[in-house]
PDB file of N, CA and C in Angstrom:
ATOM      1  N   UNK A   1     148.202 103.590 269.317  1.00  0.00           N
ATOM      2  CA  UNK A   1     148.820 104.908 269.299  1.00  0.00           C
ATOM      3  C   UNK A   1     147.959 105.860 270.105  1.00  0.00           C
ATOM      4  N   UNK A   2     148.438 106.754 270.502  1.00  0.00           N
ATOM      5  CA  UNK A   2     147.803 107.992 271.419  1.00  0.00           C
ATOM      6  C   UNK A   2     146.647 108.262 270.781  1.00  0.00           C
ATOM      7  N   UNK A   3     145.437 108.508 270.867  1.00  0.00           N
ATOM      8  CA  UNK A   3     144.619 109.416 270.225  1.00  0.00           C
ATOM      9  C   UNK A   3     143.435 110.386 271.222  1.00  0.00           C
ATOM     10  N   UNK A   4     143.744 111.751 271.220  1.00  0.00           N
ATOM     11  CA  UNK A   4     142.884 112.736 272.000  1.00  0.00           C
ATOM     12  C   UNK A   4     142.050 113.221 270.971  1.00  0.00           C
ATOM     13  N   UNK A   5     140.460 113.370 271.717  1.00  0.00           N
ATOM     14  CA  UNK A   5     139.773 114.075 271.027  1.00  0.00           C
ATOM     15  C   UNK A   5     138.796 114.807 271.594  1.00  0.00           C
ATOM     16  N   UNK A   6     139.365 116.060 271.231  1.00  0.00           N
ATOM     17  CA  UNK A   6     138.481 116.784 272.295  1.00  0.00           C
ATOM     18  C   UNK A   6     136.848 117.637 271.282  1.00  0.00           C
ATOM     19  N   UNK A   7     135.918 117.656 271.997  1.00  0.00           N
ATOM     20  CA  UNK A   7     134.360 117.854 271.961  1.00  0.00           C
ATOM     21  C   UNK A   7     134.186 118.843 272.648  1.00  0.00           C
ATOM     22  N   UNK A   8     133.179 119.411 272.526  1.00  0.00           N
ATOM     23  CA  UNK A   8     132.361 120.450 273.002  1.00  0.00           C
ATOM     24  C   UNK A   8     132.330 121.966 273.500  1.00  0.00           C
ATOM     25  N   UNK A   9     133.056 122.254 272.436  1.00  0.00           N
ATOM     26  CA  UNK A   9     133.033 123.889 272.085  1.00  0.00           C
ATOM     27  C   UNK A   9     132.076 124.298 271.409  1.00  0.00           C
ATOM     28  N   UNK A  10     131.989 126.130 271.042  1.00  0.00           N
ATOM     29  CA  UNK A  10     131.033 126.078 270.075  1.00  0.00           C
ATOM     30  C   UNK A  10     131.162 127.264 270.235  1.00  0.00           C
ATOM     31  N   UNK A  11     129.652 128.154 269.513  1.00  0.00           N
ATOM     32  CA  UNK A  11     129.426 130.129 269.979  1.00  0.00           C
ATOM     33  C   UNK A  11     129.080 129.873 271.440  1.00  0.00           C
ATOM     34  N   UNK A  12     129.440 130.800 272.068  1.00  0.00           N
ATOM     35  CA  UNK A  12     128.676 131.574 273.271  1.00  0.00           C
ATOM     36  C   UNK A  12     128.813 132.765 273.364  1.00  0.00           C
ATOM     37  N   UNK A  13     127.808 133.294 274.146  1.00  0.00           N
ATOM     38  CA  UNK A  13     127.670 134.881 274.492  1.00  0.00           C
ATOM     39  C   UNK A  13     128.705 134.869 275.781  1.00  0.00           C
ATOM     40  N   UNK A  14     128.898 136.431 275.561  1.00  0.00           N
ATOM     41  CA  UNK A  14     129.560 136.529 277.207  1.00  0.00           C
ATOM     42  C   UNK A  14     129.004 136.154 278.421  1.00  0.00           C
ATOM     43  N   UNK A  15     129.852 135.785 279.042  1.00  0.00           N
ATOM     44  CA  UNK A  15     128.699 135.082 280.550  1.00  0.00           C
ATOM     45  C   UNK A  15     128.638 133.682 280.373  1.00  0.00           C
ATOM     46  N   UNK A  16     128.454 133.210 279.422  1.00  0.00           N
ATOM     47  CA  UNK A  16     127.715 131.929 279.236  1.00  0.00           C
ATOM     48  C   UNK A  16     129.173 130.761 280.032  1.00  0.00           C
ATOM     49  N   UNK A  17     128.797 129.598 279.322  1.00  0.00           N
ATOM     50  CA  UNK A  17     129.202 128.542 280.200  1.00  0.00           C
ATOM     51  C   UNK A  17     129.356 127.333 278.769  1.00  0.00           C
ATOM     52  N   UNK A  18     130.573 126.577 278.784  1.00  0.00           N
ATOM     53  CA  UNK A  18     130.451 125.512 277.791  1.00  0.00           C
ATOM     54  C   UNK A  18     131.717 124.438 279.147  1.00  0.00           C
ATOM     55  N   UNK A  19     131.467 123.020 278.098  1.00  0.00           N
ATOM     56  CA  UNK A  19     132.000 121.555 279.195  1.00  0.00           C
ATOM     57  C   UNK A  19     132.671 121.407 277.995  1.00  0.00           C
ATOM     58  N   UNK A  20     133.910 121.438 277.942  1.00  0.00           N
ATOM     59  CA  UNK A  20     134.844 121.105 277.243  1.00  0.00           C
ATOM     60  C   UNK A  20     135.409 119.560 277.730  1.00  0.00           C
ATOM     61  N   UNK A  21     135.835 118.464 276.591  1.00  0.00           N
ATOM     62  CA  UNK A  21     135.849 116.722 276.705  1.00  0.00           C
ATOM     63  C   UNK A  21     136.777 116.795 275.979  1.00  0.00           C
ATOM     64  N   UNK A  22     137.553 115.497 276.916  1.00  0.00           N
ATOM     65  CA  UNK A  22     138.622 115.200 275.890  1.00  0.00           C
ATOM     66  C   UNK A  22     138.481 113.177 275.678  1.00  0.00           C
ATOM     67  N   UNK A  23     138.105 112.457 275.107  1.00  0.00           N
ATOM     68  CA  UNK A  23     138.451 111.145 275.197  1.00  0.00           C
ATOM     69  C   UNK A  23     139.976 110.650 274.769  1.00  0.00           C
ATOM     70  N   UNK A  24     140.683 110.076 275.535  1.00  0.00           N
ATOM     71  CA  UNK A  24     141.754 109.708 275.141  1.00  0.00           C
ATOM     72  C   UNK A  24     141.886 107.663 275.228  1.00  0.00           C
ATOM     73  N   UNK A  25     142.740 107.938 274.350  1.00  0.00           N
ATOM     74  CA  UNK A  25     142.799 106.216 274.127  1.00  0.00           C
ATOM     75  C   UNK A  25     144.725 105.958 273.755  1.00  0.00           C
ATOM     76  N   UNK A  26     144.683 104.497 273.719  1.00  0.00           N
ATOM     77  CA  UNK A  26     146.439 103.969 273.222  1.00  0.00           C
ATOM     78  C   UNK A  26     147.258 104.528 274.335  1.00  0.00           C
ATOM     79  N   UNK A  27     146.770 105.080 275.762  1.00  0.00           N
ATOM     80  CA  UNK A  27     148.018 104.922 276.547  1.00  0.00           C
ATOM     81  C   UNK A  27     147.221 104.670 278.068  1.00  0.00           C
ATOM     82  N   UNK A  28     147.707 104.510 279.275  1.00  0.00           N
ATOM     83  CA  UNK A  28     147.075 104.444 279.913  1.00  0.00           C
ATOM     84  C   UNK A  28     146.940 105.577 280.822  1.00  0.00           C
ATOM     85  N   UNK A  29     145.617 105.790 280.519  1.00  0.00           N
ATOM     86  CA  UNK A  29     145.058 107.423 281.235  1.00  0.00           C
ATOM     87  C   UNK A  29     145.491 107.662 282.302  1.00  0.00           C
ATOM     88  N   UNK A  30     145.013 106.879 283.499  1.00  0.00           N
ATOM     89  CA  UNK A  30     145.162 107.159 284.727  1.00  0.00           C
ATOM     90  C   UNK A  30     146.642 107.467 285.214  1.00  0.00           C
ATOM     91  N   UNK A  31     147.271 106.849 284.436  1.00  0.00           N
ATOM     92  CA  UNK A  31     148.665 107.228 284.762  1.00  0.00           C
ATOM     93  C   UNK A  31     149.363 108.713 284.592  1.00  0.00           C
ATOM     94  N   UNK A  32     148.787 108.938 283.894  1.00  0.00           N
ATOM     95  CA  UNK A  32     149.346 110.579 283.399  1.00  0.00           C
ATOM     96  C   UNK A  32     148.544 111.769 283.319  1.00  0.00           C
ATOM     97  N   UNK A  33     149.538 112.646 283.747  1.00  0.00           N
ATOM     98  CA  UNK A  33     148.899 114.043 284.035  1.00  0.00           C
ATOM     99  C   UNK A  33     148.050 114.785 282.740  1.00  0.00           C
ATOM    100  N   UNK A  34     147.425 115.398 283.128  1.00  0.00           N
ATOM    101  CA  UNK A  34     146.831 115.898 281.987  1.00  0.00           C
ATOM    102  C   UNK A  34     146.911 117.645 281.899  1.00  0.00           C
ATOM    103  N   UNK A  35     146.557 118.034 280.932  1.00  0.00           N
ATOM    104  CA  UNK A  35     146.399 119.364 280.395  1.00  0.00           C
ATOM    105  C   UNK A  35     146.040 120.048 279.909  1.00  0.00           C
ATOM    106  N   UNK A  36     145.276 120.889 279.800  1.00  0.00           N
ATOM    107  CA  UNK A  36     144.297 122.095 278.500  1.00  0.00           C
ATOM    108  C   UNK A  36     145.505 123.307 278.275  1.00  0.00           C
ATOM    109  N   UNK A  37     145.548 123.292 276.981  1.00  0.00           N
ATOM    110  CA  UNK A  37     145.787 124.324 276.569  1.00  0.00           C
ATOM    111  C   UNK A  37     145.485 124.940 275.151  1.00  0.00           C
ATOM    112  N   UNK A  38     145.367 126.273 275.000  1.00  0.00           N
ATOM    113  CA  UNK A  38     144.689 126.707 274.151  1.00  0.00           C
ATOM    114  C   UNK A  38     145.472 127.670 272.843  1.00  0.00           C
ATOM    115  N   UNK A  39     144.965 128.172 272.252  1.00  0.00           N
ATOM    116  CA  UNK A  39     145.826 129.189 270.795  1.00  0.00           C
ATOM    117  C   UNK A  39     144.777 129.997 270.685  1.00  0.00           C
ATOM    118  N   UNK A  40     144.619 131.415 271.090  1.00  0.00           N
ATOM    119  CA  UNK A  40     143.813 132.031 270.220  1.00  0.00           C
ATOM    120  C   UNK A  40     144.499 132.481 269.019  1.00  0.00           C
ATOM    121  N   UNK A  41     143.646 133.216 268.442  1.00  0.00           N
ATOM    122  CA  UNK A  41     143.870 133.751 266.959  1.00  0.00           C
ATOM    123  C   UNK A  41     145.318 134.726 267.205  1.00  0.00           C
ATOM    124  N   UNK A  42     146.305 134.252 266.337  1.00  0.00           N
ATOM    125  CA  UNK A  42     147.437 135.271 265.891  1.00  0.00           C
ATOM    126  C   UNK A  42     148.504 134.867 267.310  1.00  0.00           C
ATOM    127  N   UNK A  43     147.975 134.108 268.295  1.00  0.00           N
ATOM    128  CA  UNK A  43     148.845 133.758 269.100  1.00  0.00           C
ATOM    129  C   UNK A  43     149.700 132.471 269.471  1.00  0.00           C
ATOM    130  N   UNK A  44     150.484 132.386 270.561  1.00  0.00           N
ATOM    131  CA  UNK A  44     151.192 131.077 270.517  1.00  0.00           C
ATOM    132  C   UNK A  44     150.434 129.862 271.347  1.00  0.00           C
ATOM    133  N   UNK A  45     150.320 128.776 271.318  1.00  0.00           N
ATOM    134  CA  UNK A  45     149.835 128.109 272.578  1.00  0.00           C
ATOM    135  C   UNK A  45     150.051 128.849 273.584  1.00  0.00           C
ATOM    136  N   UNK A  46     149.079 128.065 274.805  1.00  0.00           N
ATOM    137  CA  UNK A  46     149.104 129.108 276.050  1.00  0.00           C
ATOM    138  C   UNK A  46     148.791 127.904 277.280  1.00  0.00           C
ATOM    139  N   UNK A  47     149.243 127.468 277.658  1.00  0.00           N
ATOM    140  CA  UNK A  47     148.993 126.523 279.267  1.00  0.00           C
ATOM    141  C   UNK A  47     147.582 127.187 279.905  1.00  0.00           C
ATOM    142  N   UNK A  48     146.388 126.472 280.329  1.00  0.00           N
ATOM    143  CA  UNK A  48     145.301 126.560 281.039  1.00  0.00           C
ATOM    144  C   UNK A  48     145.427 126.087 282.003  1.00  0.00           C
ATOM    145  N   UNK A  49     145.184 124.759 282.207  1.00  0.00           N
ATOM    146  CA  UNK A  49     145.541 124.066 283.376  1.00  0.00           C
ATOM    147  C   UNK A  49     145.833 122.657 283.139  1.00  0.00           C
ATOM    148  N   UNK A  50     145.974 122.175 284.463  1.00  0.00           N
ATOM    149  CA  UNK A  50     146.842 120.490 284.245  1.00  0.00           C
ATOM    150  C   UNK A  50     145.711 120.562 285.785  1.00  0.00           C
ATOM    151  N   UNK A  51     145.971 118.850 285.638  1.00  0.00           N
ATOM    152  CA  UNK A  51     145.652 117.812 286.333  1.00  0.00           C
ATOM    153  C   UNK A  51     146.540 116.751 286.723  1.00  0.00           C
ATOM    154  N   UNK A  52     146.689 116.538 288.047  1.00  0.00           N
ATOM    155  CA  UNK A  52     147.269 115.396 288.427  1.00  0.00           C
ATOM    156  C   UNK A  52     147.328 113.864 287.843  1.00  0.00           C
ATOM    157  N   UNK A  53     147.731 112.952 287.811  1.00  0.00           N
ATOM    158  CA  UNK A  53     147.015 111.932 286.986  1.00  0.00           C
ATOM    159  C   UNK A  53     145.908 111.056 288.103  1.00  0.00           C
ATOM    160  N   UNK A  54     145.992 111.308 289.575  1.00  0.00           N
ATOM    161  CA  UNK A  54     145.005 110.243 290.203  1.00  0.00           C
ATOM    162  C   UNK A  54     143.682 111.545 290.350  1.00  0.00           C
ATOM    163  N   UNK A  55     143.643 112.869 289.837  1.00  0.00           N
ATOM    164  CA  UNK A  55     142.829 113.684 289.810  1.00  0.00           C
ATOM    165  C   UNK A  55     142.800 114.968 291.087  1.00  0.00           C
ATOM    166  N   UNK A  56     143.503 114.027 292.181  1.00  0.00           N
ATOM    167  CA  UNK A  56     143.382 115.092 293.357  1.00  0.00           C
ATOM    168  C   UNK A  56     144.318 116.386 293.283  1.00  0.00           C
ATOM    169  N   UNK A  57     145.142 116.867 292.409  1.00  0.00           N
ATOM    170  CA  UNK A  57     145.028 117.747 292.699  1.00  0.00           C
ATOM    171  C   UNK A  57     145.317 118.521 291.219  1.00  0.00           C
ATOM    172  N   UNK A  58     145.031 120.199 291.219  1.00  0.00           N
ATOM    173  CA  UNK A  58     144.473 120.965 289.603  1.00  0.00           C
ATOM    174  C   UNK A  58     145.342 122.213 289.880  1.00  0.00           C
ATOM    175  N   UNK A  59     145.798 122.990 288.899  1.00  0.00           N
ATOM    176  CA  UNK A  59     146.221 123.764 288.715  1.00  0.00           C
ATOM    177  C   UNK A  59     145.703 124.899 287.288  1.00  0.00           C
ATOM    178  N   UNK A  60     145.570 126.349 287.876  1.00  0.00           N
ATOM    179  CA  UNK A  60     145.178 126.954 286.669  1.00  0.00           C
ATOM    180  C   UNK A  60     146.031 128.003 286.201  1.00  0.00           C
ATOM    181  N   UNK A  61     146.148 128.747 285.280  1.00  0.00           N
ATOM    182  CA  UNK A  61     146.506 129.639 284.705  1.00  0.00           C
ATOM    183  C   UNK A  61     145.732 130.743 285.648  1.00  0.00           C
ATOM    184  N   UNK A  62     146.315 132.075 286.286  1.00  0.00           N
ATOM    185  CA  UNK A  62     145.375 133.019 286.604  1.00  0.00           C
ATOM    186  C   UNK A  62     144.396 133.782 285.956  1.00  0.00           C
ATOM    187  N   UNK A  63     144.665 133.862 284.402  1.00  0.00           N
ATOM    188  CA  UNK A  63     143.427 134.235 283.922  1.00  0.00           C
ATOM    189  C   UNK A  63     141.978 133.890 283.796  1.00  0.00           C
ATOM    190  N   UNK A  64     142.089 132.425 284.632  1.00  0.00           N
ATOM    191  CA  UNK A  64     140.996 131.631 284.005  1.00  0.00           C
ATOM    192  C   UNK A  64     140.727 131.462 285.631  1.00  0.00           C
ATOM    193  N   UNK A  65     141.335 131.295 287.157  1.00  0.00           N
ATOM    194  CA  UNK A  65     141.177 130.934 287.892  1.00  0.00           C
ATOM    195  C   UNK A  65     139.255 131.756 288.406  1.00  0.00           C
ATOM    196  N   UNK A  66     139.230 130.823 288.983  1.00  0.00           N
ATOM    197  CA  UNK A  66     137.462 131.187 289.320  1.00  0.00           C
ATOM    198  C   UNK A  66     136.970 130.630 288.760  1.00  0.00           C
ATOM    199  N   UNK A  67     136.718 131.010 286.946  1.00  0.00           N
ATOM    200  CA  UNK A  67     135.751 131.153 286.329  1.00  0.00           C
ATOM    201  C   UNK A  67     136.280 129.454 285.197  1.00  0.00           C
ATOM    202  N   UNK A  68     137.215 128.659 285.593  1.00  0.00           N
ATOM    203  CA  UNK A  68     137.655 127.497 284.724  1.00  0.00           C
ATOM    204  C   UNK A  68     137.767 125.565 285.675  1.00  0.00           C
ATOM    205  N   UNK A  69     137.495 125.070 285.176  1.00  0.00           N
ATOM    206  CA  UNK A  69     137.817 124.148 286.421  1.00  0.00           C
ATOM    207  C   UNK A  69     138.152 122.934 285.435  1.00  0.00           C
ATOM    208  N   UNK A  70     139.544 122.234 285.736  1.00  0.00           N
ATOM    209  CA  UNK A  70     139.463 120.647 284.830  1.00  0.00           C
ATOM    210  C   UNK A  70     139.598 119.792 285.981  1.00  0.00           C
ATOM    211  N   UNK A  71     139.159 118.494 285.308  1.00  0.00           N
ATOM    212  CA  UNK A  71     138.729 117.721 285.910  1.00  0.00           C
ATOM    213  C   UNK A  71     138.911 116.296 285.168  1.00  0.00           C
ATOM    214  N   UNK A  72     138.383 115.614 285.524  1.00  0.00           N
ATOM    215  CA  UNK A  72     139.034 113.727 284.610  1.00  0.00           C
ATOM    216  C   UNK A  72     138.473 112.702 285.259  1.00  0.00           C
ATOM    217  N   UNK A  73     137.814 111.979 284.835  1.00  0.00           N
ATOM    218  CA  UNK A  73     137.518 110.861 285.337  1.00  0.00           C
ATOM    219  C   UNK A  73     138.247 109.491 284.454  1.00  0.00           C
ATOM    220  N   UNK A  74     138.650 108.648 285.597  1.00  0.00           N
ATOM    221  CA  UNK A  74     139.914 107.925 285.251  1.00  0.00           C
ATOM    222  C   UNK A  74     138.618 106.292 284.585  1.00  0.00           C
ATOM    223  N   UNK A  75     137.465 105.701 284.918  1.00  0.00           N
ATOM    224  CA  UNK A  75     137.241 105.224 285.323  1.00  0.00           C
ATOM    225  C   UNK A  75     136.513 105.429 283.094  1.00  0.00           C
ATOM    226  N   UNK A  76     136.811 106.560 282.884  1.00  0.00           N
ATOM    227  CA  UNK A  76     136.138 106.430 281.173  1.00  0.00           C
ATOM    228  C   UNK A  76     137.093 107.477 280.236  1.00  0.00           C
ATOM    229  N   UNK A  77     138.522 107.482 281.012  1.00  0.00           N
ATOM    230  CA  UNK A  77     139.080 108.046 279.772  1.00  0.00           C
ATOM    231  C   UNK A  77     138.993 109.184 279.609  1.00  0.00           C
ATOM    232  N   UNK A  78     138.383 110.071 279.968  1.00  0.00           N
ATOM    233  CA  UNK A  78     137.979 111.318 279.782  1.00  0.00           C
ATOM    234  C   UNK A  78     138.395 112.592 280.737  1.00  0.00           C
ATOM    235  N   UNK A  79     138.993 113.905 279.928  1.00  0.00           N
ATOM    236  CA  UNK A  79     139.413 114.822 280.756  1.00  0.00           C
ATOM    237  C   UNK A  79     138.355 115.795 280.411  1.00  0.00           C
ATOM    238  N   UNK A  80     138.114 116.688 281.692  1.00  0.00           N
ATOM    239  CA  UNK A  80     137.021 117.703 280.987  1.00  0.00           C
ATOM    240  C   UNK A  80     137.873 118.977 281.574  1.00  0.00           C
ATOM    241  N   UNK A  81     136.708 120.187 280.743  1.00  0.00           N
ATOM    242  CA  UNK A  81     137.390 121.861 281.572  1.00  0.00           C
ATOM    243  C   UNK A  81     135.881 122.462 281.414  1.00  0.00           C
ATOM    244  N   UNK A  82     135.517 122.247 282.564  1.00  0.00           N
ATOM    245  CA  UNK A  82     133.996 123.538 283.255  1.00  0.00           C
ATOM    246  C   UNK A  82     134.410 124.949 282.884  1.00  0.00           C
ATOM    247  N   UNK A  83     133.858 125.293 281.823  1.00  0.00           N
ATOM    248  CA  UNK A  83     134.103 126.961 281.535  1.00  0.00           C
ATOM    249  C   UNK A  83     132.806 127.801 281.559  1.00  0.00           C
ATOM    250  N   UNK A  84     133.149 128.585 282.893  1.00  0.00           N
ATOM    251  CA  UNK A  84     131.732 129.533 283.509  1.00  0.00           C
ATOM    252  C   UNK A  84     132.464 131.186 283.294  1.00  0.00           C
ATOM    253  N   UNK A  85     131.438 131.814 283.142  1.00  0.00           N
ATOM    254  CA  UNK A  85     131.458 132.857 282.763  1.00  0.00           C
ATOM    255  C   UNK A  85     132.862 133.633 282.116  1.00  0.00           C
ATOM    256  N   UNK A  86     132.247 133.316 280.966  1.00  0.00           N
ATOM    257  CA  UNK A  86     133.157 133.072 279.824  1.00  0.00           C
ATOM    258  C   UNK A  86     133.123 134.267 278.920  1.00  0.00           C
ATOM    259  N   UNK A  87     134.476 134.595 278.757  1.00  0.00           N
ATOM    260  CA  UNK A  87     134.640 136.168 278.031  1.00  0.00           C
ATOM    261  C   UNK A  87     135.323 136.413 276.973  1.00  0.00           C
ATOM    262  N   UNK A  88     135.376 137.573 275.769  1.00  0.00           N
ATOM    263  CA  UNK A  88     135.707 137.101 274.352  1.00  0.00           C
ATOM    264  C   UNK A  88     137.415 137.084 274.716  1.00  0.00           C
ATOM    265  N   UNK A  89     137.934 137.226 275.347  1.00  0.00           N
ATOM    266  CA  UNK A  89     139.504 136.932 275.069  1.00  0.00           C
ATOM    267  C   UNK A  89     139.541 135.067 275.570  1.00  0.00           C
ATOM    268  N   UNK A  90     138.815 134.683 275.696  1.00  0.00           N
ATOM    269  CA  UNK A  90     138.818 132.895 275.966  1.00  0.00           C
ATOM    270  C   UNK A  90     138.432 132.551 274.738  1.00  0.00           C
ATOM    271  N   UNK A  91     138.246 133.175 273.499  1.00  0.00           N
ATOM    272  CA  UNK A  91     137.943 132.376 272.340  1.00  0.00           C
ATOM    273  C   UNK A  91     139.058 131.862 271.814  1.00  0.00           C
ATOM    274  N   UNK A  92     139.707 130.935 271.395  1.00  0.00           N
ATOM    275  CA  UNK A  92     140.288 130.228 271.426  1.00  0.00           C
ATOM    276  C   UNK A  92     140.556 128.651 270.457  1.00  0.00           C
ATOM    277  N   UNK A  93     141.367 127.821 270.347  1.00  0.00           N
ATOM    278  CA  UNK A  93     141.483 126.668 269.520  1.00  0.00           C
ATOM    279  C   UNK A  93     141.623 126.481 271.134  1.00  0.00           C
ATOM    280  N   UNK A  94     140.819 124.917 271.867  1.00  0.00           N
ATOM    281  CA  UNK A  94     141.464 124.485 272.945  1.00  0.00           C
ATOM    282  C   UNK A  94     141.777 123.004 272.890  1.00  0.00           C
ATOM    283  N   UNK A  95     143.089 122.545 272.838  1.00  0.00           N
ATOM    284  CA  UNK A  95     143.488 120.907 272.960  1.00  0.00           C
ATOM    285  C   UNK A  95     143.845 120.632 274.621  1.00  0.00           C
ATOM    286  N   UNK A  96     143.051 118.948 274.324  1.00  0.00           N
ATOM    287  CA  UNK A  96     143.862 118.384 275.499  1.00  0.00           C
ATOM    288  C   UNK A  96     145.403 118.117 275.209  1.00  0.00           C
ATOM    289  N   UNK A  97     145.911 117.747 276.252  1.00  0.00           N
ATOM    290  CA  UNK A  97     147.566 117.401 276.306  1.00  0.00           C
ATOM    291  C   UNK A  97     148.145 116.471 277.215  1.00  0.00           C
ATOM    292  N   UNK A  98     149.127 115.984 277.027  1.00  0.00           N
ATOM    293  CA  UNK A  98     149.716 114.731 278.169  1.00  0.00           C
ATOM    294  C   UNK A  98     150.577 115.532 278.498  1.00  0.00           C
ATOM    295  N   UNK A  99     150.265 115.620 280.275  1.00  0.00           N
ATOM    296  CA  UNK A  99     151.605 115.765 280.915  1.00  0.00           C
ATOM    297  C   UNK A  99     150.664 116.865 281.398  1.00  0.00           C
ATOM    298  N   UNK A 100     152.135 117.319 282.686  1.00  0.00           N
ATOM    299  CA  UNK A 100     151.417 118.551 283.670  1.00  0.00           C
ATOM    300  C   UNK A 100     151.941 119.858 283.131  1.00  0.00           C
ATOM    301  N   UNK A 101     151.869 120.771 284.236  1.00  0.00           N
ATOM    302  CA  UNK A 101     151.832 122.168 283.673  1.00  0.00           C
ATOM    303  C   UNK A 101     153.555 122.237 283.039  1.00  0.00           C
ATOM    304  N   UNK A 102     154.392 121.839 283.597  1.00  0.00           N
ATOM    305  CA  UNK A 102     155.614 121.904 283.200  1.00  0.00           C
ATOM    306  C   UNK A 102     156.150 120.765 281.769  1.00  0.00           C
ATOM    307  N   UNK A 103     155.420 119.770 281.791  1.00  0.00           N
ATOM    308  CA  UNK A 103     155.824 118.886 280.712  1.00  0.00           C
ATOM    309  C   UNK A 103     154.822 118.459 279.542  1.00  0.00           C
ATOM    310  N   UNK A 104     153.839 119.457 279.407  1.00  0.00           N
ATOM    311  CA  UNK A 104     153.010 119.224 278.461  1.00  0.00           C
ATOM    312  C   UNK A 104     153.306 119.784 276.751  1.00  0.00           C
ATOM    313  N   UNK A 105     154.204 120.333 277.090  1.00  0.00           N
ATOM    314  CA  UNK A 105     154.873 120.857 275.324  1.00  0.00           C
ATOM    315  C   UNK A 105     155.932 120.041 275.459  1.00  0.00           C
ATOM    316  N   UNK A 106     157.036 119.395 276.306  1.00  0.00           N
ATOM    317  CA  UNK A 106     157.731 118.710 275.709  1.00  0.00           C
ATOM    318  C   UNK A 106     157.507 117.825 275.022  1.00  0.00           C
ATOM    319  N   UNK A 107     156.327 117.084 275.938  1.00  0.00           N
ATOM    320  CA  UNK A 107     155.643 115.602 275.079  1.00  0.00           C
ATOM    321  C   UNK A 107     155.315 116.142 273.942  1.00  0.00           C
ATOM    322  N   UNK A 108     154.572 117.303 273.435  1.00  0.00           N
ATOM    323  CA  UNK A 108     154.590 117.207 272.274  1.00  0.00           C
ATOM    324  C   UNK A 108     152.941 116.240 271.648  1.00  0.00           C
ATOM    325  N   UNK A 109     152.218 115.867 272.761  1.00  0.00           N
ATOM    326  CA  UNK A 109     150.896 115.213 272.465  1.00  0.00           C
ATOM    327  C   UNK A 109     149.922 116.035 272.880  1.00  0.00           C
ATOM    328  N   UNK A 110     148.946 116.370 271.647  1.00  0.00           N
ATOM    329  CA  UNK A 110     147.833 116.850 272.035  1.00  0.00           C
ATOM    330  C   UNK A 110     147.094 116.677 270.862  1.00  0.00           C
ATOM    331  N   UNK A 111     145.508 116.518 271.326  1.00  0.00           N
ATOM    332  CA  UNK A 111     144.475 116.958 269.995  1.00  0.00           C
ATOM    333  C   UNK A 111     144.648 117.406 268.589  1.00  0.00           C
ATOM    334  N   UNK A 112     143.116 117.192 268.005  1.00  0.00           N
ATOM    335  CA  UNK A 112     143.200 118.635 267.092  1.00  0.00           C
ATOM    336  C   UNK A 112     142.683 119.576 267.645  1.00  0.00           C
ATOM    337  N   UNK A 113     141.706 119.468 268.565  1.00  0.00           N
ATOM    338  CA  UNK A 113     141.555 120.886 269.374  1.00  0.00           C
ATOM    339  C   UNK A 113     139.931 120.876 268.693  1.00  0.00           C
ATOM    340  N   UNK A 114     139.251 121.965 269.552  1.00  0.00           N
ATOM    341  CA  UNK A 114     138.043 122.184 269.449  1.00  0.00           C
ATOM    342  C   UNK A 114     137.902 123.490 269.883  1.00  0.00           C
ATOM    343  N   UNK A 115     136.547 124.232 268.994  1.00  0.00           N
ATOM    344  CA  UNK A 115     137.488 125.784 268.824  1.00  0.00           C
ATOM    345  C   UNK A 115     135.708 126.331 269.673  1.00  0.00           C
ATOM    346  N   UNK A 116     136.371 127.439 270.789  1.00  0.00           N
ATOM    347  CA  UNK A 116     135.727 128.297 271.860  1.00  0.00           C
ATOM    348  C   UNK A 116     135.190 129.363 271.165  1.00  0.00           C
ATOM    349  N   UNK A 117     133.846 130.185 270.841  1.00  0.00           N
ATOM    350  CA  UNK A 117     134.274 131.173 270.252  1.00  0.00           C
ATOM    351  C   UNK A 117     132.994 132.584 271.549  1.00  0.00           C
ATOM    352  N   UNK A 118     133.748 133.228 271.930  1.00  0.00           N
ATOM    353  CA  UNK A 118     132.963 134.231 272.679  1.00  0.00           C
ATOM    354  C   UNK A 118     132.606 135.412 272.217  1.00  0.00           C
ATOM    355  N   UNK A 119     131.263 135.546 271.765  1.00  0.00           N
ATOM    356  CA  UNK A 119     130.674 136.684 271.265  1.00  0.00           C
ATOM    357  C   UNK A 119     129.503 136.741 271.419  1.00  0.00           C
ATOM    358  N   UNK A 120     128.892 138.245 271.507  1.00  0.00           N
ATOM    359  CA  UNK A 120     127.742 138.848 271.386  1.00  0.00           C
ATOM    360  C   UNK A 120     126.876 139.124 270.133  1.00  0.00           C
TER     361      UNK A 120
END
């Protein structure tokens, strides 16, 4: 069966920088697009970005463009999101997801999520 699990959130100050991981298993990675998306507090999911499934090419949300980058290596399963200078409206619940920017809520697959939190 599918299983995502995403790692490495935590506190940060403003500015700071965290490597958000996702390991996925039960389907085959390389084949499918991938996705971050996030919930902050009191809100609805929100699309970050997707990934191609052979990796070459990424797409972001404009709030995050610059300062967000995902990425995947096919070769261990794993999707990541480089988060640099990082500000309190990015605090957040963030799950990985199957599928690209357009088909990642239909599938309906994602994490439990791993929670961002930005403060001073």
């Amino acid at each position: 069966q599918v299983q995502l699990v995403e790692s490495g959130g935590g506190l940060v100050q403003p500015g700071g920088s965290l490597r958000l991981s996702c390991a996925a298993s039960g389907f085959s990675f390389s084949d499918v697009a991938m996705s971050w998306v996030r919930r902050a507090p009191g809100k609805d999911l929100e699309w970050v970005a997707s990934i191609t499934d052979s990796g070459g090419r990424s797409v972001h949300v404009d709030a995050v463009k610059g300062r967000f980058t995902i990425s995947r290596d096919n070769a261990k399963n794993t999707l990541y999101l480089q988060m640099n200078n990082l500000k309190p409206e990015d605090t957040a619940l963030y799950f990985c997801a199957m599928g690209g920017s357009t088909t990642w809520k239909s599938r309906g697959s994602w994490g439990q999520g791993t929670q961002v939190t930005v403060s001073s």
